[in-house]
Structure formats: C-alpha cells, structure tokens
C-alpha atoms as a PDB file:
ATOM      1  CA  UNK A   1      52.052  19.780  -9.772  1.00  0.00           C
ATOM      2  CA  UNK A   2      54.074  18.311  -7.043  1.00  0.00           C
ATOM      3  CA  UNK A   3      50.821  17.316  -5.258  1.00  0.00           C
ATOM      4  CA  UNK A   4      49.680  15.481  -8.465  1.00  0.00           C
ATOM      5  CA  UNK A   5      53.261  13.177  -8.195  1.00  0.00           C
ATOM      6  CA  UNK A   6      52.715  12.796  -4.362  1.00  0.00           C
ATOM      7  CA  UNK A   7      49.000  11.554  -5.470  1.00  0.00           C
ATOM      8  CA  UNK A   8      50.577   9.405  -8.548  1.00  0.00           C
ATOM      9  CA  UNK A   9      53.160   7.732  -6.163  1.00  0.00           C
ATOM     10  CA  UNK A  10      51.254   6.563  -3.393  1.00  0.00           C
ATOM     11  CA  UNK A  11      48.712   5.391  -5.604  1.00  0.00           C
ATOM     12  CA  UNK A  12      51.271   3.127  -7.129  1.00  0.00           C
ATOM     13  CA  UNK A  13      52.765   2.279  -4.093  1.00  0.00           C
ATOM     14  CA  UNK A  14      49.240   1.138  -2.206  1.00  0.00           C
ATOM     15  CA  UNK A  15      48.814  -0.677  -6.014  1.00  0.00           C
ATOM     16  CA  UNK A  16      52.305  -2.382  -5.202  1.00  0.00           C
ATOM     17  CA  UNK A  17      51.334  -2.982  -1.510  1.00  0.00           C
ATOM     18  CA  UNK A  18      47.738  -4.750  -2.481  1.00  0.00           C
ATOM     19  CA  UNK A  19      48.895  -7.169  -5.468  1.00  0.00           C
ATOM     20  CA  UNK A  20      51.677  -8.847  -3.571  1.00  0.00           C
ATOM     21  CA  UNK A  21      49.179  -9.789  -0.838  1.00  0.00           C
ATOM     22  CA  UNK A  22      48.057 -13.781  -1.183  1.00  0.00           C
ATOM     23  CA  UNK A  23      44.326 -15.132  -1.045  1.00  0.00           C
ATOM     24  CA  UNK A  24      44.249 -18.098   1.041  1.00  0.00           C
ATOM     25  CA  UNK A  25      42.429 -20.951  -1.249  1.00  0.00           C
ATOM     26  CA  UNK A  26      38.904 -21.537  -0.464  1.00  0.00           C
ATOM     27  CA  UNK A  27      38.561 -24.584   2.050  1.00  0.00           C
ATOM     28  CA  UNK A  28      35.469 -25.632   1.129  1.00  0.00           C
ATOM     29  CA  UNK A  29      36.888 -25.864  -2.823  1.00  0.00           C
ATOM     30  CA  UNK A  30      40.000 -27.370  -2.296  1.00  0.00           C
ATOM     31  CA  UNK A  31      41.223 -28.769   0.780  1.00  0.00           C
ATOM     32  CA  UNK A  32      44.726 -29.506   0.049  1.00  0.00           C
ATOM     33  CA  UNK A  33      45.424 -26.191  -1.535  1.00  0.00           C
ATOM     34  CA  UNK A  34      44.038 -24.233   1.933  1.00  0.00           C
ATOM     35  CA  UNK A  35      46.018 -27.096   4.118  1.00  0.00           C
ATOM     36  CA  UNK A  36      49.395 -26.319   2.157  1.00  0.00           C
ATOM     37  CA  UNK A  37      48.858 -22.679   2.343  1.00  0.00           C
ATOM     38  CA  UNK A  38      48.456 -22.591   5.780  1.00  0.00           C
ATOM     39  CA  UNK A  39      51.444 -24.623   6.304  1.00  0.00           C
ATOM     40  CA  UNK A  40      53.540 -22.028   4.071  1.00  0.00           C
ATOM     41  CA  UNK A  41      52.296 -18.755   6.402  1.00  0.00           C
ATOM     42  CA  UNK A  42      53.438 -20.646   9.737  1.00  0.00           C
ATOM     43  CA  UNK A  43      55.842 -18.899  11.483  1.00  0.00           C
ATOM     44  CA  UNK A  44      59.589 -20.217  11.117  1.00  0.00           C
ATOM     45  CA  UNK A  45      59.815 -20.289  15.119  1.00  0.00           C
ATOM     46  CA  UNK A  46      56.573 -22.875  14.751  1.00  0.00           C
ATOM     47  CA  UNK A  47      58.246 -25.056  12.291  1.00  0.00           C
ATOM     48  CA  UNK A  48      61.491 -25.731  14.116  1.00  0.00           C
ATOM     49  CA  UNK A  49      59.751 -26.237  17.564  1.00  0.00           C
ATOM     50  CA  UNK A  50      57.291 -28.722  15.105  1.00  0.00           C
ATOM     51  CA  UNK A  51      60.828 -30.221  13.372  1.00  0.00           C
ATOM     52  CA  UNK A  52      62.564 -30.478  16.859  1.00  0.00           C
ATOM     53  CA  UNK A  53      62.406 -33.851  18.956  1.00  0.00           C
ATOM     54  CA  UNK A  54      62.830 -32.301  22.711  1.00  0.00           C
ATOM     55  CA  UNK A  55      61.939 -34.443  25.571  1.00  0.00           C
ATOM     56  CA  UNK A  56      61.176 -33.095  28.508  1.00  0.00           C
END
C-alpha cells in the first residue's frame, strides 16, 4: 500500500513538474510571439547589462 502512494505521488508530482513547463511559439508561425518569448526567458543579469549605458 505505501508503495502504491509513493507511485501516486510522484506521478503527480512529474504531472506538476511537466505542465508548468512553456512551449516556445513556433517561429516560422508567428514571429513576434517567438521574438517576445525569447525576450521573457533572458536572463535578468542579460537585461541589466542590455538596460545599462557603460562606456568603456
């Protein structure tokens, strides 16, 4: 029985695990959507170093 709950849990957990994972658009369907999407995954370090006027 307690094998059974182990087997119920992770299932649910892994079921958890894949449905918060995003699909990046399609590229060849819809530009825009796949150009804002990869603009949302950038790193934060990449964004403020993008934001950031430094002159060297």
């Amino acid at each position: 029985m307690k094998n059974l709950r182990l087997l119920v849990l992770l299932a649910a957990g892994a079921s958890l695990i894949l449905s918060s994972c995003t699909q990046a658009p399609d590229a060849k369907e819809d530009p825009n959507a796949d150009a804002a999407y990869k603009r949302s995954h950038r790193p934060q370090e990449y964004r403020e170093a993008q934001r950031s006027n430094v002159n060297y």
